[in-house]
N, C-alpha and C. Protein backbone atom coordinates (compact mmCIF):
# COMPACT_ATOMS: atom_id res chain seq x y z
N UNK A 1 -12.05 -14.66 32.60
CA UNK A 1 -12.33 -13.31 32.12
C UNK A 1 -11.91 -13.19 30.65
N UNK A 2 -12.45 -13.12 29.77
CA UNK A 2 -12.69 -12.32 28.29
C UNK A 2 -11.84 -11.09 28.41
N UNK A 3 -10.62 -11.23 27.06
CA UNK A 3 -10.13 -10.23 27.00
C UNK A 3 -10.92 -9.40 25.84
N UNK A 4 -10.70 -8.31 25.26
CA UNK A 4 -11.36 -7.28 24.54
C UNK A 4 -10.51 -7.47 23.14
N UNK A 5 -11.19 -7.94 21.73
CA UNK A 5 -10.61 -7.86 20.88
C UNK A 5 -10.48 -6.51 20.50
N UNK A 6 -9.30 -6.37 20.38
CA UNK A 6 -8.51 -4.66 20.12
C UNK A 6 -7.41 -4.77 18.90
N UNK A 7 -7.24 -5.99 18.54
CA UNK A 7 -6.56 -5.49 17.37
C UNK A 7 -6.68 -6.77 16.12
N UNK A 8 -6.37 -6.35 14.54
CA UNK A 8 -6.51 -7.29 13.74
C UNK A 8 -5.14 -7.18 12.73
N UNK A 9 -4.93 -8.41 12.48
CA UNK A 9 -4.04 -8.52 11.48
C UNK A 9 -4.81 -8.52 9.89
N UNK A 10 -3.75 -7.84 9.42
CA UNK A 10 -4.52 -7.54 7.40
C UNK A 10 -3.47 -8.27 6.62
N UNK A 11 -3.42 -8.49 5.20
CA UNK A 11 -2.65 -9.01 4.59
C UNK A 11 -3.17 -7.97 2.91
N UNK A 12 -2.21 -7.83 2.69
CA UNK A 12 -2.57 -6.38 1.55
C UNK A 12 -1.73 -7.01 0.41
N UNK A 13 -2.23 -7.16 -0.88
CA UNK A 13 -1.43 -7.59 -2.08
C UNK A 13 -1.73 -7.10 -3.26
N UNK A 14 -0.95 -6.81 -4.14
CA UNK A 14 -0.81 -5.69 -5.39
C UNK A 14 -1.76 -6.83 -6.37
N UNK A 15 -2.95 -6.44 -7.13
CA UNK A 15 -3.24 -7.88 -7.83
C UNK A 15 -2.50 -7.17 -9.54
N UNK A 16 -2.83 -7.93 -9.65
CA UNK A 16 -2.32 -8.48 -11.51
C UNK A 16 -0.59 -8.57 -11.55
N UNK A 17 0.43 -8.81 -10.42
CA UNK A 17 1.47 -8.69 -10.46
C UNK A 17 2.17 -10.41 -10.21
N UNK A 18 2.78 -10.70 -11.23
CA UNK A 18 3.71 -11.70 -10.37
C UNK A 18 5.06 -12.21 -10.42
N UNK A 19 5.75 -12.17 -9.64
CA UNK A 19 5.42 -12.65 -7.95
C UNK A 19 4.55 -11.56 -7.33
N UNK A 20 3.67 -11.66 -6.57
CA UNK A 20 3.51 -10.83 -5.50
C UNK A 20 3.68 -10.10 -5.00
N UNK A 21 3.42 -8.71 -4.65
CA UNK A 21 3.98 -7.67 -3.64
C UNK A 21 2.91 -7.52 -2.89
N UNK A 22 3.32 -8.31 -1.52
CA UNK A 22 2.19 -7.72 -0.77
C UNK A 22 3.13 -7.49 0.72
N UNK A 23 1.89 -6.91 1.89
CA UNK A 23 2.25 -6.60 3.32
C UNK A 23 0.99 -7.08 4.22
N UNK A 24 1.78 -7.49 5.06
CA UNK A 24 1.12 -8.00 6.35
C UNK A 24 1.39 -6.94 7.43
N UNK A 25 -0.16 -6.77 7.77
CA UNK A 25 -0.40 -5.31 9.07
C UNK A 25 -0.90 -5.92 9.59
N UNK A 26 -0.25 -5.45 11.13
CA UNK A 26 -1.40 -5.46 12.37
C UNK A 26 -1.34 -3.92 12.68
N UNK A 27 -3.27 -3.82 13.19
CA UNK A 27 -3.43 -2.19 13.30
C UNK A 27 -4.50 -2.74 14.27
N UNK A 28 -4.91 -1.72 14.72
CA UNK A 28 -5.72 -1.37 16.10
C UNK A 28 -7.17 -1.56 15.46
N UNK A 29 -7.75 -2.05 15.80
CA UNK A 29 -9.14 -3.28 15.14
C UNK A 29 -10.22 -1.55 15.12
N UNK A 30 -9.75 -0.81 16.26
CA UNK A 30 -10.87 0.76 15.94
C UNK A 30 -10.32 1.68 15.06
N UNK A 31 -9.50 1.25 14.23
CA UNK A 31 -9.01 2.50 13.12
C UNK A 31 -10.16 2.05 12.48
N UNK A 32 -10.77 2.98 11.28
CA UNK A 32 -11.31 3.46 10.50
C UNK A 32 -10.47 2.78 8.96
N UNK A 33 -11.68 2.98 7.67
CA UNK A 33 -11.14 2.60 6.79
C UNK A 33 -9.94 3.83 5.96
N UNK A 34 -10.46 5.01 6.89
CA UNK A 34 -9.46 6.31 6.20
C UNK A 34 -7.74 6.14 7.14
N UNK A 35 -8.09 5.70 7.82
CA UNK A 35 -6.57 5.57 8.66
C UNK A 35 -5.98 4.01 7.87
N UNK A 36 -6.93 2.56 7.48
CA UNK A 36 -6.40 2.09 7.36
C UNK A 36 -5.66 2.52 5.95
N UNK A 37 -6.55 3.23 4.76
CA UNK A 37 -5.45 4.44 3.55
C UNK A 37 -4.64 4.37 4.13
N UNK A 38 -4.10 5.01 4.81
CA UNK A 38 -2.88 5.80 5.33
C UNK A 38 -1.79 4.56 5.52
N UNK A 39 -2.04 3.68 6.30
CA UNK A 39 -1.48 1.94 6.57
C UNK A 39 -0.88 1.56 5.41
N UNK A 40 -1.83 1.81 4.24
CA UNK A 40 -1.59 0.91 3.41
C UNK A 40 -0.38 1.75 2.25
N UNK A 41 -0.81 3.04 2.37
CA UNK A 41 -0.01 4.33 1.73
C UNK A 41 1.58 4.06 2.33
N UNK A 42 1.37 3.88 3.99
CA UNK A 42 2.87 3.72 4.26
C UNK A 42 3.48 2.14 3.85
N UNK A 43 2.82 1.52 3.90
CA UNK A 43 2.99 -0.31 3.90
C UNK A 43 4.34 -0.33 2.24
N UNK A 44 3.25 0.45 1.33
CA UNK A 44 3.78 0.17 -0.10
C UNK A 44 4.49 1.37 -0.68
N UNK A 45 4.36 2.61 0.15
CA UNK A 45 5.41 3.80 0.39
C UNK A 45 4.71 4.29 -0.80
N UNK A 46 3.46 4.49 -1.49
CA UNK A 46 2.37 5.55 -2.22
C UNK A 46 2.66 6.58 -1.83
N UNK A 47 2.17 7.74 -2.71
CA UNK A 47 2.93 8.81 -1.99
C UNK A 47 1.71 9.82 -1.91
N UNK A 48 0.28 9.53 -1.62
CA UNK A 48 -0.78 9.57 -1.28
C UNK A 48 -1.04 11.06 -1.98
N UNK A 49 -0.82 10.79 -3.54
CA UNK A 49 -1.73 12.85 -3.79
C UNK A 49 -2.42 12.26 -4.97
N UNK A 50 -2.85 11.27 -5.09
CA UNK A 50 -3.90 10.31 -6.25
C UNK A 50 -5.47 10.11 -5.36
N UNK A 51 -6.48 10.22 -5.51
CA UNK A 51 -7.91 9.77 -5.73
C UNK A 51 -7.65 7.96 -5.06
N UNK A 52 -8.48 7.72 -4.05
CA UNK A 52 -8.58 6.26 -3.32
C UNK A 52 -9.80 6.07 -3.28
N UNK A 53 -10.33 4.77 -3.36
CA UNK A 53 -11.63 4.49 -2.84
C UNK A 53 -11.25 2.64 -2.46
N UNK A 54 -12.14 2.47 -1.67
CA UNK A 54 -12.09 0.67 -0.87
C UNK A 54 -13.55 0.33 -2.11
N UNK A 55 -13.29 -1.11 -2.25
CA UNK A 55 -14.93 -0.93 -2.73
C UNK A 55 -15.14 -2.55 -2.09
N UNK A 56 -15.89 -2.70 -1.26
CA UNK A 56 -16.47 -3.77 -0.55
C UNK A 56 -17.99 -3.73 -0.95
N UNK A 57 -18.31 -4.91 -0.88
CA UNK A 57 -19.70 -5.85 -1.31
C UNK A 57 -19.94 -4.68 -2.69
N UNK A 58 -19.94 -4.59 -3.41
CA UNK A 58 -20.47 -3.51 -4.61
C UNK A 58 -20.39 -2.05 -4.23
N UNK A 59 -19.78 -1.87 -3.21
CA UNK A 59 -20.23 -0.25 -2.76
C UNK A 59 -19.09 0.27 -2.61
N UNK A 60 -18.89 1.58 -2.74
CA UNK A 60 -17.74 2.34 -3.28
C UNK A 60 -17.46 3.28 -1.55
N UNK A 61 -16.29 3.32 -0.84
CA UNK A 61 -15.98 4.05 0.37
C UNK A 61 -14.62 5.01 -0.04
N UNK A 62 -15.06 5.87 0.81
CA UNK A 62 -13.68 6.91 0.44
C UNK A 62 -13.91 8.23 1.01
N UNK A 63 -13.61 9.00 0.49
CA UNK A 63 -13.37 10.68 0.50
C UNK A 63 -14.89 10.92 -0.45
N UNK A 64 -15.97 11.45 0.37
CA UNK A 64 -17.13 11.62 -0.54
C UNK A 64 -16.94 13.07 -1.06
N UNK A 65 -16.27 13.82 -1.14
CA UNK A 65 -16.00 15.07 -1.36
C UNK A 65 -15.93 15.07 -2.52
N UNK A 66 -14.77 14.28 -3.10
CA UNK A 66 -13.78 13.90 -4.45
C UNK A 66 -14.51 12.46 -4.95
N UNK A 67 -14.82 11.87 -4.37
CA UNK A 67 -15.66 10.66 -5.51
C UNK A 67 -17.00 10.97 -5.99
N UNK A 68 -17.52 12.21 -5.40
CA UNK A 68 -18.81 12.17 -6.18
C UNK A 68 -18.78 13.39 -7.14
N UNK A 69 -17.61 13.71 -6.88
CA UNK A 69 -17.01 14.61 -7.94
C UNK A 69 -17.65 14.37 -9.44
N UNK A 70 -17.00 12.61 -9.98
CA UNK A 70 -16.95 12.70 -11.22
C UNK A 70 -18.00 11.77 -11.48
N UNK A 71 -19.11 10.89 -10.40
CA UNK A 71 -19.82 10.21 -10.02
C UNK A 71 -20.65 10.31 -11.38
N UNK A 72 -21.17 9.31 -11.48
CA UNK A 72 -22.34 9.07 -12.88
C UNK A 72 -23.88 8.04 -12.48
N UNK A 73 -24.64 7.76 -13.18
CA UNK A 73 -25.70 7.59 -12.88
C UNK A 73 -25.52 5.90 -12.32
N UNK A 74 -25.05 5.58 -12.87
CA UNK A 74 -24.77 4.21 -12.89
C UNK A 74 -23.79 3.72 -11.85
N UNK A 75 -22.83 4.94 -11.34
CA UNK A 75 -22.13 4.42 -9.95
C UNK A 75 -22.38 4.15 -8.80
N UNK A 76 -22.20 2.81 -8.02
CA UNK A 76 -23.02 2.51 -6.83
C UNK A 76 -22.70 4.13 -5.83
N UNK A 77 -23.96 3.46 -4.57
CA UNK A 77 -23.66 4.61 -3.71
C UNK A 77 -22.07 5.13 -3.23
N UNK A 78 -21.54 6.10 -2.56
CA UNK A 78 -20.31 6.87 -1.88
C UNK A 78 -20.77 6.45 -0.81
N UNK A 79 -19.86 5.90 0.02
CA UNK A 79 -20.19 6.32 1.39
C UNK A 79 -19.04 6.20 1.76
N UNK A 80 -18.41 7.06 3.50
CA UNK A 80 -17.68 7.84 4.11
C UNK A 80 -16.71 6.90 4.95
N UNK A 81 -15.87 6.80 4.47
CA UNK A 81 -14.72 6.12 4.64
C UNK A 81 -14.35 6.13 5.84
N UNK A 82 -14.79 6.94 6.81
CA UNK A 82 -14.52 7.02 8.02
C UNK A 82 -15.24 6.65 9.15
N UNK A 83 -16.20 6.39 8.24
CA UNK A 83 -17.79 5.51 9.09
C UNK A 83 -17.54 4.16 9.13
N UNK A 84 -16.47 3.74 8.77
CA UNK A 84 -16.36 1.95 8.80
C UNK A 84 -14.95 2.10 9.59
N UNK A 85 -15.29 0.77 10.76
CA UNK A 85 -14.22 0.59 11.05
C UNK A 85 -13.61 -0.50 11.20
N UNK A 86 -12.44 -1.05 11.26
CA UNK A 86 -11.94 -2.96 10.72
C UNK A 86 -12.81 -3.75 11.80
N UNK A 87 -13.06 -3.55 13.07
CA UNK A 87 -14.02 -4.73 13.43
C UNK A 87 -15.06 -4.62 13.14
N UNK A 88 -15.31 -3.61 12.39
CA UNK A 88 -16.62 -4.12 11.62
C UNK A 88 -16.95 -5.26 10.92
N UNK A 89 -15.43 -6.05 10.56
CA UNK A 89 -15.46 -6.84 9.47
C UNK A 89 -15.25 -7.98 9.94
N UNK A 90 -15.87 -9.35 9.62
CA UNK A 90 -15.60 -10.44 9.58
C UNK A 90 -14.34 -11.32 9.69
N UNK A 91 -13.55 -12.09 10.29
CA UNK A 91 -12.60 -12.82 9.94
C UNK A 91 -12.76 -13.40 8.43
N UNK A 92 -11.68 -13.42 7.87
CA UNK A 92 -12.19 -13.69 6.35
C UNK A 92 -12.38 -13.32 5.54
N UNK A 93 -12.93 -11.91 5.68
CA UNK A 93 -13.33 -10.48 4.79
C UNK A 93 -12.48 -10.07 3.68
N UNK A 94 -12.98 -10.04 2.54
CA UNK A 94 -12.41 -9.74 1.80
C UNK A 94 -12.73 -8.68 0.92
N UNK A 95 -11.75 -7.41 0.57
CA UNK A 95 -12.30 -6.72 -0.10
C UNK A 95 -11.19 -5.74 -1.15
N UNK A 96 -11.56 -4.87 -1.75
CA UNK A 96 -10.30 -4.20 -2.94
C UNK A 96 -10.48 -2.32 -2.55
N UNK A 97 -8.92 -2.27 -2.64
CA UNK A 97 -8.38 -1.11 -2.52
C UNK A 97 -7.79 -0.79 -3.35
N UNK A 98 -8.30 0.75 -3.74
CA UNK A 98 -7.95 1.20 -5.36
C UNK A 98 -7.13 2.52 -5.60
N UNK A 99 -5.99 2.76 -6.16
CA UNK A 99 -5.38 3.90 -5.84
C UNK A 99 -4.97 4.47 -6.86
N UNK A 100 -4.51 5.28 -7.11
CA UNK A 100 -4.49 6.21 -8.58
C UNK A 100 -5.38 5.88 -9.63
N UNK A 101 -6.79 6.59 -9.90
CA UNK A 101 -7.72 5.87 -10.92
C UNK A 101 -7.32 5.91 -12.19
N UNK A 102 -6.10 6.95 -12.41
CA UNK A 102 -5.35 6.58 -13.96
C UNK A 102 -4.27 5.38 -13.88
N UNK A 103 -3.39 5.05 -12.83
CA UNK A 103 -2.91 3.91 -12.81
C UNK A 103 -3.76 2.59 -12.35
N UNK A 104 -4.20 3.05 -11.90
CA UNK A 104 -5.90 1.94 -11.42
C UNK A 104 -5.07 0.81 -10.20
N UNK A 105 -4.13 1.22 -9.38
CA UNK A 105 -3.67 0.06 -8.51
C UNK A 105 -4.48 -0.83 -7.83
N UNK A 106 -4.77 -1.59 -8.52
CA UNK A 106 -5.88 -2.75 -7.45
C UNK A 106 -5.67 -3.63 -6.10
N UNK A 107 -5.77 -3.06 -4.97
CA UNK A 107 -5.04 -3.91 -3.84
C UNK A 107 -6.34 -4.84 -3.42
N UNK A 108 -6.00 -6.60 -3.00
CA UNK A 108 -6.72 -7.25 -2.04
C UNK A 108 -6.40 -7.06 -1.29
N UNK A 109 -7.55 -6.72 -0.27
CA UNK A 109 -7.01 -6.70 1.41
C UNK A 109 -7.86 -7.95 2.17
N UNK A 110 -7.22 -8.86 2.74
CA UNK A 110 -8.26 -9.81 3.57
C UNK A 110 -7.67 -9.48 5.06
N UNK A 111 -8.85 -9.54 5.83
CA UNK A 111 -8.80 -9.87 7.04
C UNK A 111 -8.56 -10.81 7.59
N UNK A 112 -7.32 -10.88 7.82
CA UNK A 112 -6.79 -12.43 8.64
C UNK A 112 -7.29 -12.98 9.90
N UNK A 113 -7.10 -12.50 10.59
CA UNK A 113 -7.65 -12.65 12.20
C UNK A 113 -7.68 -11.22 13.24
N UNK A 114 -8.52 -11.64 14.25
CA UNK A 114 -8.63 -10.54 15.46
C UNK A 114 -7.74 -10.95 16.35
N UNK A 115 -7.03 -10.33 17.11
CA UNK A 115 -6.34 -10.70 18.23
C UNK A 115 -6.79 -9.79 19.23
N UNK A 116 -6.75 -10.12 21.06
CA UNK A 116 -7.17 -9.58 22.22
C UNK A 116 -5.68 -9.77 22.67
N UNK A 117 -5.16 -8.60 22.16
CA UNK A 117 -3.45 -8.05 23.24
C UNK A 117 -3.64 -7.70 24.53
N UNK A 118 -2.95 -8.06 25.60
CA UNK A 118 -3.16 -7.39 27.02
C UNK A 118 -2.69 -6.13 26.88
N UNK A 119 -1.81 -5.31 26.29
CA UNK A 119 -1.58 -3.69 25.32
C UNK A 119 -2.49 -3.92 24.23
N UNK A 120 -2.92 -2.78 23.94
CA UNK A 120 -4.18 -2.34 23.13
C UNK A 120 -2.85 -1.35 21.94
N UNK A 121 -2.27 -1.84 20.72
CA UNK A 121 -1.90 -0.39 20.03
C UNK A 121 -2.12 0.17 19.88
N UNK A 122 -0.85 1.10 19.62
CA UNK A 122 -1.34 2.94 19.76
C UNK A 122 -1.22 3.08 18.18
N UNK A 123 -0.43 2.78 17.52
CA UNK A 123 0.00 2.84 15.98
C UNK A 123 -0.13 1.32 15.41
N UNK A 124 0.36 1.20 13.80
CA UNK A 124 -0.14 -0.09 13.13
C UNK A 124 1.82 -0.36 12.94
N UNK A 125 1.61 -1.37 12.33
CA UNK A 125 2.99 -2.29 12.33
C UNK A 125 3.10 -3.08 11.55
N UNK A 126 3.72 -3.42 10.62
CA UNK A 126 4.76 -4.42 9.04
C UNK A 126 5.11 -5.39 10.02
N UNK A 127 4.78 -6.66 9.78
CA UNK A 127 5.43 -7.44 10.61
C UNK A 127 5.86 -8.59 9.19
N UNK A 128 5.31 -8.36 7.43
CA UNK A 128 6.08 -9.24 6.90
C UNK A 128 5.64 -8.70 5.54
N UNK A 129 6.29 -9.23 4.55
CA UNK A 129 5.84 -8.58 3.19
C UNK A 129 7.60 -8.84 2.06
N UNK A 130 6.77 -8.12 1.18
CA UNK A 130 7.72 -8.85 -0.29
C UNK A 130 7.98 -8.17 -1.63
N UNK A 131 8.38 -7.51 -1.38
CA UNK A 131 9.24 -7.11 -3.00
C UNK A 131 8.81 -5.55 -3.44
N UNK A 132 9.18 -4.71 -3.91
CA UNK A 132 8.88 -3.04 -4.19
C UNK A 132 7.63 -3.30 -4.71
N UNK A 133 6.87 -2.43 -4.68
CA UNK A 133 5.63 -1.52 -5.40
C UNK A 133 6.37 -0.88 -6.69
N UNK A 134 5.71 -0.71 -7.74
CA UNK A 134 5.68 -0.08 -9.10
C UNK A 134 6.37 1.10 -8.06
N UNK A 135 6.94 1.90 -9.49
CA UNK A 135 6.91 3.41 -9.36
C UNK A 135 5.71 3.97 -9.17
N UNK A 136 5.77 5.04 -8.99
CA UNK A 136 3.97 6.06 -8.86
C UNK A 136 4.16 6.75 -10.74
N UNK A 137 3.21 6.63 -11.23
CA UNK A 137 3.14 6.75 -12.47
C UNK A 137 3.65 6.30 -13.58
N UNK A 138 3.72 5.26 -13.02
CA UNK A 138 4.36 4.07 -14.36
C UNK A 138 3.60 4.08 -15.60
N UNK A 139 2.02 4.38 -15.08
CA UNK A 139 0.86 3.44 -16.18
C UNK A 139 0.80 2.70 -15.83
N UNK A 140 0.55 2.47 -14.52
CA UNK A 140 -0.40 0.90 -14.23
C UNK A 140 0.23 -0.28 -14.61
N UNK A 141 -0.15 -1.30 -14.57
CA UNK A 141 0.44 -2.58 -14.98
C UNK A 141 1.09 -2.81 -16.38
N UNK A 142 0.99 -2.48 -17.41
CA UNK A 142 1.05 -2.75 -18.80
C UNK A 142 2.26 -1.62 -18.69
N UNK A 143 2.39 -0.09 -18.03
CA UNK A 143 3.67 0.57 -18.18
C UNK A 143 4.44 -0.24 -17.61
N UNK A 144 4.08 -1.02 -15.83
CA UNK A 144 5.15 -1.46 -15.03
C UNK A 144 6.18 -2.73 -15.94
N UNK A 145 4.98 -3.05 -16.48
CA UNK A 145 6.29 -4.32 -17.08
C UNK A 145 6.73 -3.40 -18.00
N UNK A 146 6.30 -2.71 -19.16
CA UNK A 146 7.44 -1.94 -19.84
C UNK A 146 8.56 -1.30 -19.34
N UNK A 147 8.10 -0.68 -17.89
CA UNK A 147 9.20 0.02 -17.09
C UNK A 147 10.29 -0.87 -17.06
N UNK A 148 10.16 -2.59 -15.98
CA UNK A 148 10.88 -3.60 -16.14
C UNK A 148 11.88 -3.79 -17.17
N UNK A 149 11.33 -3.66 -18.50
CA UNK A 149 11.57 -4.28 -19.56
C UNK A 149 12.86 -3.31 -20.09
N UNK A 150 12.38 -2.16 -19.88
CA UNK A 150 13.86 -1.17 -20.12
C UNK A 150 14.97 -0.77 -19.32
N UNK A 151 14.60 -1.18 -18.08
CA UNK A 151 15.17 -1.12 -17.02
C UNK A 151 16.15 -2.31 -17.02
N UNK A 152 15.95 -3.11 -17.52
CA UNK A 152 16.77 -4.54 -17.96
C UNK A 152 17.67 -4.40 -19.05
N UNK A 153 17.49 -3.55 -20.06
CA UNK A 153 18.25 -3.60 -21.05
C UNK A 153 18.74 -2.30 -21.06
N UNK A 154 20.47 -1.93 -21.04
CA UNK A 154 21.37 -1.14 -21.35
C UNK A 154 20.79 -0.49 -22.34
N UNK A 155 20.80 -1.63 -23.42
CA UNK A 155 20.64 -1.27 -24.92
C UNK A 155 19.42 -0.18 -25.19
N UNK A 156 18.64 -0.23 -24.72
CA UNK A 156 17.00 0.15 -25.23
C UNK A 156 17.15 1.61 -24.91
N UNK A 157 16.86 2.57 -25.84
CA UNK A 157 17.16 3.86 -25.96
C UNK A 157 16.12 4.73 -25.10
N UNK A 158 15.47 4.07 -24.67
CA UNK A 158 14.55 4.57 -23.46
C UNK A 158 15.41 4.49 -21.22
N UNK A 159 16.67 3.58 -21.58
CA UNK A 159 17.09 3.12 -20.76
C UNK A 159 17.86 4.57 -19.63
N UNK A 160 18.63 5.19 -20.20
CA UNK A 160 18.95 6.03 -19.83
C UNK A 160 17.99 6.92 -19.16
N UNK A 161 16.85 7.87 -19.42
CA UNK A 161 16.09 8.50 -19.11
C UNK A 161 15.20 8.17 -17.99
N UNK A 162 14.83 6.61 -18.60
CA UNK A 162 13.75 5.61 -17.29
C UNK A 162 14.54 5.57 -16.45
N UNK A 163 16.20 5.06 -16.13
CA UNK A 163 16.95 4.90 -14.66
C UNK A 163 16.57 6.38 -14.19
N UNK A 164 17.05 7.71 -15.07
CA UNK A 164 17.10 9.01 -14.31
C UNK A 164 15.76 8.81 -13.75
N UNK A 165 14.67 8.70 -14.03
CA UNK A 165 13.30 8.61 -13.92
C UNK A 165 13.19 8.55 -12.36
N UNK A 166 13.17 6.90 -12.57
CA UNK A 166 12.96 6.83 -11.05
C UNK A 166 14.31 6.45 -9.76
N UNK A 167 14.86 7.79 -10.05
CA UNK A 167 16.18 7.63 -9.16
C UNK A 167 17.14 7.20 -9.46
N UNK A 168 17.48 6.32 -10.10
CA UNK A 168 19.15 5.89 -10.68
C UNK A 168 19.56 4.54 -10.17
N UNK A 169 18.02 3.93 -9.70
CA UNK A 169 17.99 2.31 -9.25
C UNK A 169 16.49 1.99 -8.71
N UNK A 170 16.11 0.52 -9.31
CA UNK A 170 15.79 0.16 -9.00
C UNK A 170 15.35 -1.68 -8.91
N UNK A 171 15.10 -1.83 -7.92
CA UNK A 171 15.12 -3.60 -7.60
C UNK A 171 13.69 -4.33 -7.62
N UNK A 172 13.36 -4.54 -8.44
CA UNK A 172 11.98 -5.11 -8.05
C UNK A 172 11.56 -5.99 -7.10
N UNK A 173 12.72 -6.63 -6.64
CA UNK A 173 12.92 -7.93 -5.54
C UNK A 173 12.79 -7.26 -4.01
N UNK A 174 13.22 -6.02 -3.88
CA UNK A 174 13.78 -5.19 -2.76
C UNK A 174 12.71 -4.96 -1.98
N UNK A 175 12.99 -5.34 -0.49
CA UNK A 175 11.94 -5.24 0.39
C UNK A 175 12.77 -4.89 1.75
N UNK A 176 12.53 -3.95 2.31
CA UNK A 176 12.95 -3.62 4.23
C UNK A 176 11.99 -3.67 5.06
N UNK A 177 11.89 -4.62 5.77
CA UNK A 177 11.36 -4.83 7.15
C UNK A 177 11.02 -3.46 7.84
N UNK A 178 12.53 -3.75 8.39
CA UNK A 178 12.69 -2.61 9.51
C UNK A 178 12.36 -1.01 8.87
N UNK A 179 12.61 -0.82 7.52
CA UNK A 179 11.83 0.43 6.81
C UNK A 179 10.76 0.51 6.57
N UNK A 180 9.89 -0.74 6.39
CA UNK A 180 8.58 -0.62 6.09
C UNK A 180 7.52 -0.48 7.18
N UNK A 181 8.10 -1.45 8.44
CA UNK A 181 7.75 -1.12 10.08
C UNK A 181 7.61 0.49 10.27
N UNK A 182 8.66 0.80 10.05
CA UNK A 182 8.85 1.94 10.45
C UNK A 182 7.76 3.02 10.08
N UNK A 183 7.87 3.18 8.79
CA UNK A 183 6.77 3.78 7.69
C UNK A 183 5.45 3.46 8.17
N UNK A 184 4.89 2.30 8.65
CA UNK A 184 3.57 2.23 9.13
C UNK A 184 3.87 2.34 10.74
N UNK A 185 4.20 2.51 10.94
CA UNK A 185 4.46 3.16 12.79
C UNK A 185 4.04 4.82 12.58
N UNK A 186 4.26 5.19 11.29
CA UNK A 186 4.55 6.95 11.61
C UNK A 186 3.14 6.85 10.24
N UNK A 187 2.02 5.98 9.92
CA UNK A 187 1.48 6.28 8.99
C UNK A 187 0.61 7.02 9.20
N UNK A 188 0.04 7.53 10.39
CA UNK A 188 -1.02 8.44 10.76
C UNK A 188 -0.39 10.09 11.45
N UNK A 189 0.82 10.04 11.03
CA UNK A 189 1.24 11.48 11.50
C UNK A 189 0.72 12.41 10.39
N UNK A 190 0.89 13.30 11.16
CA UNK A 190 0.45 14.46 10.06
C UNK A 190 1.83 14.81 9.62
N UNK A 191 1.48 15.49 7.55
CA UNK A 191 2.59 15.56 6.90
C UNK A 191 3.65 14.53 6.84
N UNK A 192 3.42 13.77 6.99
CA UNK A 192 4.58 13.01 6.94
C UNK A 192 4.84 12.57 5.35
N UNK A 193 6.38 12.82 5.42
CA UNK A 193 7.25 12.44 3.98
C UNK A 193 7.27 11.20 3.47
N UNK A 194 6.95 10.97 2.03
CA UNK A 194 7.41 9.57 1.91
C UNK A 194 8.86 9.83 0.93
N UNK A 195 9.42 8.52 0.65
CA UNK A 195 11.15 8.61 -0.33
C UNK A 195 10.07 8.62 -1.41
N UNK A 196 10.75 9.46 -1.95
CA UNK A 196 10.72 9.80 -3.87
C UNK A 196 11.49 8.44 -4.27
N UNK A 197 12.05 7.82 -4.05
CA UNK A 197 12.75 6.64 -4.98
C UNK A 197 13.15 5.58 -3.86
N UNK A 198 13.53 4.53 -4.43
CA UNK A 198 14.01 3.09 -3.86
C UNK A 198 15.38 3.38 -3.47
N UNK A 199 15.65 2.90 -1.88
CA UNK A 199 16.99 2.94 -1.34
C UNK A 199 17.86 2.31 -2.24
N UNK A 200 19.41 3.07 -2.76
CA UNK A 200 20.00 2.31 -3.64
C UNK A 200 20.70 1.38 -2.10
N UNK A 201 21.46 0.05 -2.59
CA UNK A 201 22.09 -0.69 -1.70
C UNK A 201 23.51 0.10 -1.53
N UNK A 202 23.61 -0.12 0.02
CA UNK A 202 24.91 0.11 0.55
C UNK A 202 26.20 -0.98 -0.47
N UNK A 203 27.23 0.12 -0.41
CA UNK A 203 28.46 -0.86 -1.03
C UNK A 203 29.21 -0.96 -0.34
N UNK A 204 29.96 -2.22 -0.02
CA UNK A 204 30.72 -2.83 0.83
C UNK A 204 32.10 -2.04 0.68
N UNK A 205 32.55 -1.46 2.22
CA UNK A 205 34.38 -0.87 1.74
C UNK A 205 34.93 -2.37 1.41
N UNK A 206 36.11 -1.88 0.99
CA UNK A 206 37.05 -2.49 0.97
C UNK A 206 37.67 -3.10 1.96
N UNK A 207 38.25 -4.21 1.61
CA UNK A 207 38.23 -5.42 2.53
C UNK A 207 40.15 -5.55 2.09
N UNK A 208 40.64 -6.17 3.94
CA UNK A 208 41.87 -6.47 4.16
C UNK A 208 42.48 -7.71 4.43
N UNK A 209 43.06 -7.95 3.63
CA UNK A 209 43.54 -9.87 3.84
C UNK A 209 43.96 -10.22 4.94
């Protein structure tokens, strides 16, 4: 007996960055490309009030409400983000996810494999991944390394203001499992909060000889 493919693993990665920041999802193979947004919003902790669109084979998916908003003659068709759903797609599939069109975040997403679970999920799940996401309004790649760049140096008279900026720490290396699981477990609730800033690290008490 043939079990029912019901779910797929994704692999999601920040491009023009390196090292790497990416996340590995498994989600329920009948979500939609608007739920997988939401996956990917919790995966990299976006704080979802920016303009998204997927754009697979030349064609632009999303929120047709707001993309044909600013639409021009020359932009491929809109179509409805909620009309596609991941087994639609090929093992192999590859395609780009785009998020703040003034920071222009360019995500690859490939489709890794289908799996047939004897449980069918109810929610999606982080099972691996690597290092923070930019701030949300850095400026895109060319701010993020400037961000880096002052964020490194005491000295640089921008230093002070950029820590207040984004919270009073941050790690570019810094990655939680069990927080990022979490975050895509609860990515399809309604309202749900994301952190304004990067967990600073716990400090060790003091220790007795």
């Amino acid at each position: 007996m043939f079990k029912t493919i019901n779910t797929v693993q994704i692999h999601v990665s920040l491009d023009e960055i390196d090292p790497k920041i990416w996340r590995r999802l498994v989600l329920p193979s009948g979500w939609n490309l608007g739920q997988l947004h939401l996956a990917i919003q919790a995966a990299f902790n976006w704080w979802n009030y920016h303009l998204h669109e997927f754009q697979i084979g030349g064609l632009r998916y999303g929120d047709i409400e707001f993309l044909t908003e600013d639409a021009i003659e020359d932009d491929p068709r809109v179509f409805d983000c909620h009309e596609v759903r991941l087994r639609d797609f090929e093992r192999g599939a590859v395609f780009n996810y785009i998020y703040d069109f003034g920071d222009n975040w360019s995500h690859t997403v490939v489709i890794e494999e289908f799996v047939a679970l004897d449980v069918a999920l109810r929610h999606g799940t982080c099972i691996d991944g690597a290092r923070a996401r930019p701030p949300e309004d850095v400026g895109g790649v060319p701010g993020y390394e400037r961000f880096l760049e002052i964020m490194s140096d005491k000295t640089d008279p921008e230093h002070a203001d950029t820590k207040q900026w984004c919270g009073g720490y941050f790690d570019p290396e810094w990655f939680d499992l069990a927080m990022v699981d979490k975050d895509v477990r609860n990515a399809l609730r309604p309202n749900v909060k994301r952190r304004l800033h990067q967990p600073k690290p716990k400090r060790n008490g003091p220790t007795t000889a």
